[in-house]
PDB file of N, CA and C in Angstrom:
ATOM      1  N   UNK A   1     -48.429  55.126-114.652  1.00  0.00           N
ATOM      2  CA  UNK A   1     -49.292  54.718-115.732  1.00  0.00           C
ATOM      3  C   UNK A   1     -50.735  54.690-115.218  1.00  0.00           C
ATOM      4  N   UNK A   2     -51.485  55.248-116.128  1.00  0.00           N
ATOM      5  CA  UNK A   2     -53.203  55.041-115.232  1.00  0.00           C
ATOM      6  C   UNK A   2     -53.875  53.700-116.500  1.00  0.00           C
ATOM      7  N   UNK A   3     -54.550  53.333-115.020  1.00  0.00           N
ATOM      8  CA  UNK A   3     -55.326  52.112-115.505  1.00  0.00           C
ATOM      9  C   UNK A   3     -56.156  52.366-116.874  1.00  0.00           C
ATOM     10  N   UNK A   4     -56.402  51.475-117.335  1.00  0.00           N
ATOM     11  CA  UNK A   4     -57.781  51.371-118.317  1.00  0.00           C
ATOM     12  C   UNK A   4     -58.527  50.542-119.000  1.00  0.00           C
ATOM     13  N   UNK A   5     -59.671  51.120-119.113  1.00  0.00           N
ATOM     14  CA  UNK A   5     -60.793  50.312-118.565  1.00  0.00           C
ATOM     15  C   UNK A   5     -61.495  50.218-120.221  1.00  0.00           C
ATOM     16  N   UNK A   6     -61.609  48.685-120.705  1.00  0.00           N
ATOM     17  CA  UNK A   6     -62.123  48.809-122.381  1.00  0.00           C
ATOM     18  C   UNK A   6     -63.379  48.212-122.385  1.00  0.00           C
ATOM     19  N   UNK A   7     -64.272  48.900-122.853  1.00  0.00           N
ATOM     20  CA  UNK A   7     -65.551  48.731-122.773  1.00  0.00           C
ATOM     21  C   UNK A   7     -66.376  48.379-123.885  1.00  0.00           C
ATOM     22  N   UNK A   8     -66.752  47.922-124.226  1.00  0.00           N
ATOM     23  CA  UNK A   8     -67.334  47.173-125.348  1.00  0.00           C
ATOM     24  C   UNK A   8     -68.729  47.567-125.512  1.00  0.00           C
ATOM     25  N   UNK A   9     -69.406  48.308-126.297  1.00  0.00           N
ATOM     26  CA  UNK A   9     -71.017  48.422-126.433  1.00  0.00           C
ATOM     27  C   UNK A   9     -71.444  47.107-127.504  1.00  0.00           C
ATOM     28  N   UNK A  10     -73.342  47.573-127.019  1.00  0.00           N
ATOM     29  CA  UNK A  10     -73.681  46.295-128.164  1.00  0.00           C
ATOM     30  C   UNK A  10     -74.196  45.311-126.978  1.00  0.00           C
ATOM     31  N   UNK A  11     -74.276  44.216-127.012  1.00  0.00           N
ATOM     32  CA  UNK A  11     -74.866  43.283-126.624  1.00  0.00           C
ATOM     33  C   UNK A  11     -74.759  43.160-124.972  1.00  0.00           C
ATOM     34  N   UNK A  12     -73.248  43.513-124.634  1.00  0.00           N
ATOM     35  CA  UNK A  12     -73.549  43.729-123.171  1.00  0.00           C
ATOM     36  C   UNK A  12     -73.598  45.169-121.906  1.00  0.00           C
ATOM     37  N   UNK A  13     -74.492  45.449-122.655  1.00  0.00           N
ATOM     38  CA  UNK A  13     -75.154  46.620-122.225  1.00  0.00           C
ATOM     39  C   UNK A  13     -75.913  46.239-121.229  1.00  0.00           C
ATOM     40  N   UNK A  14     -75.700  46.856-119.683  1.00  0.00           N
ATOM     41  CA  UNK A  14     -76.391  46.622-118.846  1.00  0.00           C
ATOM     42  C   UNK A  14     -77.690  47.435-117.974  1.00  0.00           C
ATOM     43  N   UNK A  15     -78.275  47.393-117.327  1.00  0.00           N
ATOM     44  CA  UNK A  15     -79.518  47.779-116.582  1.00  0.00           C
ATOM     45  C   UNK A  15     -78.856  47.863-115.315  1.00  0.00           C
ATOM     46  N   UNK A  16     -78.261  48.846-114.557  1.00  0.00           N
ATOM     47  CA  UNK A  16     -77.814  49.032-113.205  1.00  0.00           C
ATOM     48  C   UNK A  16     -78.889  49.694-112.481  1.00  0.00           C
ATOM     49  N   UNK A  17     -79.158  48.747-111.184  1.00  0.00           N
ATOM     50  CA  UNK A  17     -80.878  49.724-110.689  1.00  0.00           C
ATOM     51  C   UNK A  17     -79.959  50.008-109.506  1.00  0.00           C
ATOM     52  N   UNK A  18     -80.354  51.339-108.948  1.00  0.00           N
ATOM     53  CA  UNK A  18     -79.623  52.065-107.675  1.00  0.00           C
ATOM     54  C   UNK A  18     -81.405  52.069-107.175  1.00  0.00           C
ATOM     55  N   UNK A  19     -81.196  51.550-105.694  1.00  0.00           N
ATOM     56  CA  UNK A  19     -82.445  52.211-104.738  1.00  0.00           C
ATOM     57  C   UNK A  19     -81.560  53.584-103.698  1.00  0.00           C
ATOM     58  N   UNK A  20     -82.297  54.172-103.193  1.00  0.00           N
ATOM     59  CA  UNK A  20     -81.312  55.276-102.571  1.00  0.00           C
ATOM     60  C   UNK A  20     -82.602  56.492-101.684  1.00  0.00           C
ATOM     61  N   UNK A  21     -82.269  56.986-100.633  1.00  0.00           N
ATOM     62  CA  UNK A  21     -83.310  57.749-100.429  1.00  0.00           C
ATOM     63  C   UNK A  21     -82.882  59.027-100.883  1.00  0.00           C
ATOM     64  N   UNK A  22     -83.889  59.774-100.609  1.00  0.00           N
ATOM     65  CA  UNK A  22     -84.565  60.847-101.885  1.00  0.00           C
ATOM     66  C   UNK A  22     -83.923  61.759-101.099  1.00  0.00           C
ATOM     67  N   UNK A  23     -83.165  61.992-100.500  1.00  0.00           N
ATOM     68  CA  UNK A  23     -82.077  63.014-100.105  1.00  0.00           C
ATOM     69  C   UNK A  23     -81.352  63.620-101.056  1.00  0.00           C
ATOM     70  N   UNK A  24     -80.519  62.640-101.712  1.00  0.00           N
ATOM     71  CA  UNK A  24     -78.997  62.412-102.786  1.00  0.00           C
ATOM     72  C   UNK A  24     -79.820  62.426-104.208  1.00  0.00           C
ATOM     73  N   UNK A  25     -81.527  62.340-104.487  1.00  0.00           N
ATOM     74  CA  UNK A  25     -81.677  62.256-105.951  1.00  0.00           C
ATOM     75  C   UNK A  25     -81.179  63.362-107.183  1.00  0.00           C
ATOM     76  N   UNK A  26     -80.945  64.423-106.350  1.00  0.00           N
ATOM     77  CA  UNK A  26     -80.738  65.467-107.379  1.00  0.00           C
ATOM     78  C   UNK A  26     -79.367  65.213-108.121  1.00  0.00           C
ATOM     79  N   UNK A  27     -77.963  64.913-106.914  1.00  0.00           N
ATOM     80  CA  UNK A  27     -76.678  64.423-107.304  1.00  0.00           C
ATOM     81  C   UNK A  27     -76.915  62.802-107.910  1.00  0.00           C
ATOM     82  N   UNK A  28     -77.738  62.128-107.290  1.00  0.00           N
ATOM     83  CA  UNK A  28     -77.592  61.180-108.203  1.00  0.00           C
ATOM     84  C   UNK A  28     -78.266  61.119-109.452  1.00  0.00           C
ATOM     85  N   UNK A  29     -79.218  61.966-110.347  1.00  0.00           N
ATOM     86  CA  UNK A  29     -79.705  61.904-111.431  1.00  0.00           C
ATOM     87  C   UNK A  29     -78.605  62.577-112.334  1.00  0.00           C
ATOM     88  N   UNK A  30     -77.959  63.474-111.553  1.00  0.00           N
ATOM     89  CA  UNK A  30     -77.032  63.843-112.586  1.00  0.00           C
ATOM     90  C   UNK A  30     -75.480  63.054-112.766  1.00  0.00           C
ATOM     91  N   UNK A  31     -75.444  62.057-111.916  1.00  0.00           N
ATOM     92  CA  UNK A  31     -74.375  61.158-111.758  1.00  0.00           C
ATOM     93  C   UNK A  31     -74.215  60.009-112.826  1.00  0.00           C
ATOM     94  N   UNK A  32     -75.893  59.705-112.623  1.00  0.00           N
ATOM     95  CA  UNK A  32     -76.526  58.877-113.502  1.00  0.00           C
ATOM     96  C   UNK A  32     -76.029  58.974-115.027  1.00  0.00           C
ATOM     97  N   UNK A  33     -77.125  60.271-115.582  1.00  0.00           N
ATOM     98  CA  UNK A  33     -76.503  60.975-116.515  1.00  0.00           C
ATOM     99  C   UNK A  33     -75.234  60.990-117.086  1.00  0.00           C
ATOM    100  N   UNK A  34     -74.208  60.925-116.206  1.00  0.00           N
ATOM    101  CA  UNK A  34     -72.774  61.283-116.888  1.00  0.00           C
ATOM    102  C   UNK A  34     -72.083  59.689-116.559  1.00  0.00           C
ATOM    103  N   UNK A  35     -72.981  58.566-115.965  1.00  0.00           N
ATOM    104  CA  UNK A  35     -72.224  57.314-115.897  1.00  0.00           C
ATOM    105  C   UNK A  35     -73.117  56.701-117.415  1.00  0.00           C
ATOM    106  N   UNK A  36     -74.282  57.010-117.926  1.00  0.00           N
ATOM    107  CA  UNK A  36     -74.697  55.986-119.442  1.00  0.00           C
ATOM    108  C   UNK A  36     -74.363  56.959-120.135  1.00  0.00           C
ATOM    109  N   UNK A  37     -73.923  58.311-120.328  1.00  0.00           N
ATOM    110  CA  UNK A  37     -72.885  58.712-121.184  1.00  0.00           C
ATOM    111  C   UNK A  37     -71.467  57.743-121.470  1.00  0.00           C
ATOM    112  N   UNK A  38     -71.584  57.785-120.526  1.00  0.00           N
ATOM    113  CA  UNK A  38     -69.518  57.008-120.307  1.00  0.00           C
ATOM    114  C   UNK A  38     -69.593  55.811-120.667  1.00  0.00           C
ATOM    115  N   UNK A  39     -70.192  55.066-119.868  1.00  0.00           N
ATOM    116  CA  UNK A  39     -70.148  53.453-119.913  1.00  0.00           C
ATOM    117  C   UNK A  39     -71.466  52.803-121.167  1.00  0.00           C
ATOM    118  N   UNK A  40     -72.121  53.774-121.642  1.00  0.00           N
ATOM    119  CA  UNK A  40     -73.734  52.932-122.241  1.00  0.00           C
ATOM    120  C   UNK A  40     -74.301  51.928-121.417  1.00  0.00           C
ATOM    121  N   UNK A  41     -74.312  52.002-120.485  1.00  0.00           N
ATOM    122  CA  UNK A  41     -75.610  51.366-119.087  1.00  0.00           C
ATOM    123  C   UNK A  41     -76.798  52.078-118.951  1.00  0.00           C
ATOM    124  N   UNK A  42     -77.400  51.785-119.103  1.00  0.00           N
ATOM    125  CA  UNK A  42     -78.618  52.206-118.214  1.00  0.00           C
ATOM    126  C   UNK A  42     -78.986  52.454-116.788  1.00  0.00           C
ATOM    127  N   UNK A  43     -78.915  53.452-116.070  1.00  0.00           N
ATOM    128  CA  UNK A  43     -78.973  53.457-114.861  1.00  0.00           C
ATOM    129  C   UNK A  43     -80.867  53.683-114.210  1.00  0.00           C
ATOM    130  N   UNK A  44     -81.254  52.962-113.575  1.00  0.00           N
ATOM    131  CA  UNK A  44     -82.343  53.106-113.165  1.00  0.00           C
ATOM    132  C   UNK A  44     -82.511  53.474-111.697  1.00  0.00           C
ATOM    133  N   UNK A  45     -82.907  54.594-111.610  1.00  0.00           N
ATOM    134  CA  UNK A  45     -82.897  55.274-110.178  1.00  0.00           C
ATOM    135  C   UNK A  45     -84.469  55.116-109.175  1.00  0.00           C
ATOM    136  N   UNK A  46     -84.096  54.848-108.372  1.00  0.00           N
ATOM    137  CA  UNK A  46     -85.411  54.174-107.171  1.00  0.00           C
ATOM    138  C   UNK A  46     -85.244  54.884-106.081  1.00  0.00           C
ATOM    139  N   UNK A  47     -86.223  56.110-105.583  1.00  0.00           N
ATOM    140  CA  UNK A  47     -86.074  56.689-104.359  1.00  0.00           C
ATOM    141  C   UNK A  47     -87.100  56.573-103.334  1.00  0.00           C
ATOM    142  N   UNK A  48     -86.698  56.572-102.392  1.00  0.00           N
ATOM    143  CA  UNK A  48     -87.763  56.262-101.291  1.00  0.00           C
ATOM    144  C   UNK A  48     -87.302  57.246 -99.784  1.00  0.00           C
ATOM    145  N   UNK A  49     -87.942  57.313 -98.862  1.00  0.00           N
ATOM    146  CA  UNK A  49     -87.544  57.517 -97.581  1.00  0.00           C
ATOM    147  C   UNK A  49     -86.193  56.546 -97.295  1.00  0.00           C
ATOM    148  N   UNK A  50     -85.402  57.383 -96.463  1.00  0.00           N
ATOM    149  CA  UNK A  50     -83.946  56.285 -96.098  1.00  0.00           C
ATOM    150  C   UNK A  50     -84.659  55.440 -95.333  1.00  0.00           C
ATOM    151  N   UNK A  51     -85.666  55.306 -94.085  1.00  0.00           N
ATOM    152  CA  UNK A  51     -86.138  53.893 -93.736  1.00  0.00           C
ATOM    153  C   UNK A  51     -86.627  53.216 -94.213  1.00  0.00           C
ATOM    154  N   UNK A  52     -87.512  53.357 -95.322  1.00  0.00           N
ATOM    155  CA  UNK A  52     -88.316  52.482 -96.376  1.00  0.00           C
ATOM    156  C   UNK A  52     -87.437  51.689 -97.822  1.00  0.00           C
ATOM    157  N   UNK A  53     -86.329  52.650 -97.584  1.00  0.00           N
ATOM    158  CA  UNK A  53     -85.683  52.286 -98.648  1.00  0.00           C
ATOM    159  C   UNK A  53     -84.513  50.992 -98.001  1.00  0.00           C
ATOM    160  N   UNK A  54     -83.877  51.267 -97.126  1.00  0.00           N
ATOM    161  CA  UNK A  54     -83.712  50.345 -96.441  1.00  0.00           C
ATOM    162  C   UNK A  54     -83.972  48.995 -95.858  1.00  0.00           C
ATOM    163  N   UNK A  55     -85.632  49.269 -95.712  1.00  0.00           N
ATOM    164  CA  UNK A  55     -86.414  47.863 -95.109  1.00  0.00           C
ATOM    165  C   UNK A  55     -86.734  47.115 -97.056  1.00  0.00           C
ATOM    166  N   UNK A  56     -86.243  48.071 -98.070  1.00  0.00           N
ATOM    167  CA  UNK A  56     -86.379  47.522 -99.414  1.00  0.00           C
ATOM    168  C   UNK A  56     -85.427  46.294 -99.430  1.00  0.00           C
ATOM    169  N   UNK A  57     -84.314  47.687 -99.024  1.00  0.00           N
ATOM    170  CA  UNK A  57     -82.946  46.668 -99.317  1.00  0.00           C
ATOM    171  C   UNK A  57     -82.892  45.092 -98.915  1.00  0.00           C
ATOM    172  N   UNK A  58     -83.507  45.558 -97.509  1.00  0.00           N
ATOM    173  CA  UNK A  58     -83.099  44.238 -96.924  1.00  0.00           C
ATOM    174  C   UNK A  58     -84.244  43.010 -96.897  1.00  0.00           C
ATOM    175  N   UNK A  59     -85.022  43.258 -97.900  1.00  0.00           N
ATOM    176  CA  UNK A  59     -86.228  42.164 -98.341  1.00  0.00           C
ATOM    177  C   UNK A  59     -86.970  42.034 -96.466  1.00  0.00           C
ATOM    178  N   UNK A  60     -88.309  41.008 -97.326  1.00  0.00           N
ATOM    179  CA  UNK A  60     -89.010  40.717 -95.994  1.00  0.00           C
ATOM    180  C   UNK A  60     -88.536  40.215 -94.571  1.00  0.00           C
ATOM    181  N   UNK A  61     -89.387  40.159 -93.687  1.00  0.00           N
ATOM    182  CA  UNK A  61     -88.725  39.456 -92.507  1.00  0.00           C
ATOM    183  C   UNK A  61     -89.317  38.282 -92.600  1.00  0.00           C
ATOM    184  N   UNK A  62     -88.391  37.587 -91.999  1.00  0.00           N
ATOM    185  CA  UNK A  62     -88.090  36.157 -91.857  1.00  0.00           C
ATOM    186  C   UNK A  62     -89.052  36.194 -90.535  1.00  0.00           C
TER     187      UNK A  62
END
């Protein structure tokens, strides 16, 4: 039996932000694309250098 997954549009519609370096943007814009087709999310894509994007991730230093 395959799982499944019931999704409800309308009010909880979400804003998913991906940071990611700018390597993967081409596969991920089109990933994007075919995940707020599917699900109605919004995907918001953030690219940077993988070290900059990284020192994002991991907020300021302490």
């Amino acid at each position: 039996m395959k799982p499944t997954a019931y999704l409800r549009a309308g009010a909880n519609n979400a804003e998913v932000k991906v940071l990611t370096a700018e390597g993967v943007s081409a596969v991920l814009r089109d990933l994007a694309a075919t995940f707020e087709r599917a699900f109605g999310h919004k995907a918001v894509l953030g690219f940077d250098s993988a070290g900059a994007a990284k020192k994002r991730i991991q907020g300021p230093s302490s």
